[in-house]
C-alpha atoms as a PDB file:
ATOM      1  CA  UNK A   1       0.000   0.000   0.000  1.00  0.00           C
ATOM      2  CA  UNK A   2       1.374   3.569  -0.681  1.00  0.00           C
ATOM      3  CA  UNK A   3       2.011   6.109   1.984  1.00  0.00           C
ATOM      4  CA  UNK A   4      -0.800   7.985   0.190  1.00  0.00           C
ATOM      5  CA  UNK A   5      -3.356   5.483   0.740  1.00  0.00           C
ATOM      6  CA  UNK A   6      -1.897   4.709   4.415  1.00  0.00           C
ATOM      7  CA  UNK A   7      -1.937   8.136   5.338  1.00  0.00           C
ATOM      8  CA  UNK A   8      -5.913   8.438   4.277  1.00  0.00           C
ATOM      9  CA  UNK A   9      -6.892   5.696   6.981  1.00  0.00           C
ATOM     10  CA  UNK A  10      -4.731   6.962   9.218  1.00  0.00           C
ATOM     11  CA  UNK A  11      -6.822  10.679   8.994  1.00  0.00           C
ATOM     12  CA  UNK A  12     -10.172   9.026   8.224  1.00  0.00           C
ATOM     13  CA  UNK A  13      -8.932   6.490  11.835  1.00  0.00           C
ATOM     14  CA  UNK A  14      -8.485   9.803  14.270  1.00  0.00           C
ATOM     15  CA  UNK A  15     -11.580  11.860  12.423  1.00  0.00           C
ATOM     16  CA  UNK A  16     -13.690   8.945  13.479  1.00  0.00           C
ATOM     17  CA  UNK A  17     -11.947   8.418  17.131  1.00  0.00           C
ATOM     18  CA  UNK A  18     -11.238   5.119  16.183  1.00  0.00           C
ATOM     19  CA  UNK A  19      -8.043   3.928  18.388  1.00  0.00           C
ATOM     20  CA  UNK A  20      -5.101   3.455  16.043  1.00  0.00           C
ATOM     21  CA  UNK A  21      -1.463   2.636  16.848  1.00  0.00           C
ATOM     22  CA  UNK A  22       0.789   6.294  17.648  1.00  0.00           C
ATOM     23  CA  UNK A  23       3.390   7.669  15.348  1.00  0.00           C
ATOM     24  CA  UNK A  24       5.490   7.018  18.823  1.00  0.00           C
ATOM     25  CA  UNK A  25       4.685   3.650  19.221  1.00  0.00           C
ATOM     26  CA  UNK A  26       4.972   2.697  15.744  1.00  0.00           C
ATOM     27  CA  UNK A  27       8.541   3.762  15.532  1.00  0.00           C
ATOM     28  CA  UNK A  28       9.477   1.989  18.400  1.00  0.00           C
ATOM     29  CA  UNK A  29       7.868  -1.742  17.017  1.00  0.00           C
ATOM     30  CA  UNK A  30       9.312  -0.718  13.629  1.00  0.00           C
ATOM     31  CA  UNK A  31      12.937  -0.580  15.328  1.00  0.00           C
ATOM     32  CA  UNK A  32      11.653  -4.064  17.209  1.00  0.00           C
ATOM     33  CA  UNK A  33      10.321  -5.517  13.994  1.00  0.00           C
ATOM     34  CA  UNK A  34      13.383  -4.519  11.831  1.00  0.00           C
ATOM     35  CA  UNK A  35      15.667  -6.364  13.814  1.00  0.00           C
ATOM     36  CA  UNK A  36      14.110 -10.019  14.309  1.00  0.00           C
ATOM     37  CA  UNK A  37      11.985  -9.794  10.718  1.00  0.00           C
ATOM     38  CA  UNK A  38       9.151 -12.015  11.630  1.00  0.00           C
ATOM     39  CA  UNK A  39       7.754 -14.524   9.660  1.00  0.00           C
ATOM     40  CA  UNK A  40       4.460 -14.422  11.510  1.00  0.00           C
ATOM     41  CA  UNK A  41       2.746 -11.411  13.530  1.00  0.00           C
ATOM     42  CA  UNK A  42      -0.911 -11.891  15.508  1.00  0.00           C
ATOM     43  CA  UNK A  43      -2.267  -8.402  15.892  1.00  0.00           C
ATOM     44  CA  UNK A  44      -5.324  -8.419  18.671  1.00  0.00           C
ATOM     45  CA  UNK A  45      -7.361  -5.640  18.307  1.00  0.00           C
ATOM     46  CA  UNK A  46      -7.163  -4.827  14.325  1.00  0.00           C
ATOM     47  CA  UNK A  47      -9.766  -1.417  14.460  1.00  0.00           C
ATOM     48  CA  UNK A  48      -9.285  -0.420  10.472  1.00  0.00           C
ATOM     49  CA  UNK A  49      -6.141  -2.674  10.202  1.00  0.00           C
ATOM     50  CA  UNK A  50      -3.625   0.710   9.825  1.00  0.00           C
ATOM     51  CA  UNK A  51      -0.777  -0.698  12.427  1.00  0.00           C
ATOM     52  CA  UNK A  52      -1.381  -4.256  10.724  1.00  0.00           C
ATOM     53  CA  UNK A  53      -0.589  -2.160   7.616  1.00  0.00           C
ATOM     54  CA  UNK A  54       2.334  -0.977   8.567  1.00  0.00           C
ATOM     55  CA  UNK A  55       3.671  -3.696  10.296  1.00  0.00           C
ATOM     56  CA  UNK A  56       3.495  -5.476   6.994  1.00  0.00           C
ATOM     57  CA  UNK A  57       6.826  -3.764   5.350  1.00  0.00           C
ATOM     58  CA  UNK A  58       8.686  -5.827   8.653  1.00  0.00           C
ATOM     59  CA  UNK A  59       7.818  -9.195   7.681  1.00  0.00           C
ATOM     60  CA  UNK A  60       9.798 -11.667   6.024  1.00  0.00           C
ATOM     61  CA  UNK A  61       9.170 -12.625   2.117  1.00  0.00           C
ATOM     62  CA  UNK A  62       6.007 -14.220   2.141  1.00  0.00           C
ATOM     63  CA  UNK A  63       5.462 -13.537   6.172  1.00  0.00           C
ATOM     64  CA  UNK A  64       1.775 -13.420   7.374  1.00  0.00           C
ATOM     65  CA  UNK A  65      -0.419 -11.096  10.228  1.00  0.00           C
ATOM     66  CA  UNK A  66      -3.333 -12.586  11.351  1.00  0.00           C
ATOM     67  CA  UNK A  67      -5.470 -10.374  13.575  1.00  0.00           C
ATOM     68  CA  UNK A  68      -8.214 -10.667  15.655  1.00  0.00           C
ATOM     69  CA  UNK A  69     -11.241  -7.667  15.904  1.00  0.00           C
ATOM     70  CA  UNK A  70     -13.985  -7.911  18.352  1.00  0.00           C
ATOM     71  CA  UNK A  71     -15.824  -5.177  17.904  1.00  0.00           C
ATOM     72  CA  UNK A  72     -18.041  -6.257  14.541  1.00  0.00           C
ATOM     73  CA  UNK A  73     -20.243  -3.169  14.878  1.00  0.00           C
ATOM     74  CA  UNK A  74     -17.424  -0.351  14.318  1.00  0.00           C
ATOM     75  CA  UNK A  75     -17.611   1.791  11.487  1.00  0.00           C
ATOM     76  CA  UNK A  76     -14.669   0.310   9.562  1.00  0.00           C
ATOM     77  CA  UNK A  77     -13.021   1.999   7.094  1.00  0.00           C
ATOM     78  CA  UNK A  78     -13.609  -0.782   4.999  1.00  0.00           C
ATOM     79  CA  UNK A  79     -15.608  -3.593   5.452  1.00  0.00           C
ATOM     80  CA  UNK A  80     -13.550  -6.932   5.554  1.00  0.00           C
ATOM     81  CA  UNK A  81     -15.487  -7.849   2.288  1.00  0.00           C
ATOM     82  CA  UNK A  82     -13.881  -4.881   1.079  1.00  0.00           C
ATOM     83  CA  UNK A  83     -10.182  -5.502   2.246  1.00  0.00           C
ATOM     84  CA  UNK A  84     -10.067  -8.694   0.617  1.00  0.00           C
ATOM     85  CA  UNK A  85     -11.671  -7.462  -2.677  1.00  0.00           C
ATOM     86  CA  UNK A  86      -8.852  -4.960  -2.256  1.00  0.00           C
ATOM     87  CA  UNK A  87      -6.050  -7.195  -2.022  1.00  0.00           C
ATOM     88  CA  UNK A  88      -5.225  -6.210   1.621  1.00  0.00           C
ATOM     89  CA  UNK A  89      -5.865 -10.005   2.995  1.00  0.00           C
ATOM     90  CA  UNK A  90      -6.446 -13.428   2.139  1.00  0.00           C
ATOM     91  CA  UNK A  91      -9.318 -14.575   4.172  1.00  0.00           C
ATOM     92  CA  UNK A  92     -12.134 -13.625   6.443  1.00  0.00           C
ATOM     93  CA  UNK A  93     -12.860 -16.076   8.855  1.00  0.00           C
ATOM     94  CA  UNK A  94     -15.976 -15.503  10.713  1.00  0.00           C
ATOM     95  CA  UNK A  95     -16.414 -17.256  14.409  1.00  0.00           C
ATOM     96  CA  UNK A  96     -17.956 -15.296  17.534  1.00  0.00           C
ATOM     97  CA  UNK A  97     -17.022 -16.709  20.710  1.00  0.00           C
END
């Protein structure tokens, strides 16, 4: 995804005071993430997906993020229907505990 596009769900995240990862934060799991290069990253709590976006440029080739959203009744960004049309993720896997 281009910084563009990143930056557009980032604004559209805080407009709609939906909780997203801070720029301080972020820097310090990119420093994290660029040394060990994970394979594999579980993200619990995915709101509109924008720190599971960025943690993407960390991974390994073909590495993976699952994550995990509770809240179904947010006003995504996109709907997960939406993020997979998009290209964005492979799956939607739909089981309420």
């Amino acid at each position: 995804m281009n910084s563009v596009e990143l930056e557009k769900i980032k604004k559209k995240a805080l407009e709609d005071k939906v909780p997203i990862i801070m720029d301080d934060t972020l820097e310090v799991v990119a420093k994290i993430l660029t040394e060990i290069k994970p394979n594999k990253i579980l993200e619990i709590g995915t709101a509109v997906g924008y720190s599971a976006i960025c943690f993407s440029e960390y991974l390994q080739e073909n590495g993976k993020i699952d994550t995990i959203e509770r809240d179904t009744e947010r006003d995504h960004y996109m709907t997960a229907q939406e993020a997979l049309e998009y290209g964005l993720i492979d799956g939607i896997m739909d089981k309420r505990i």
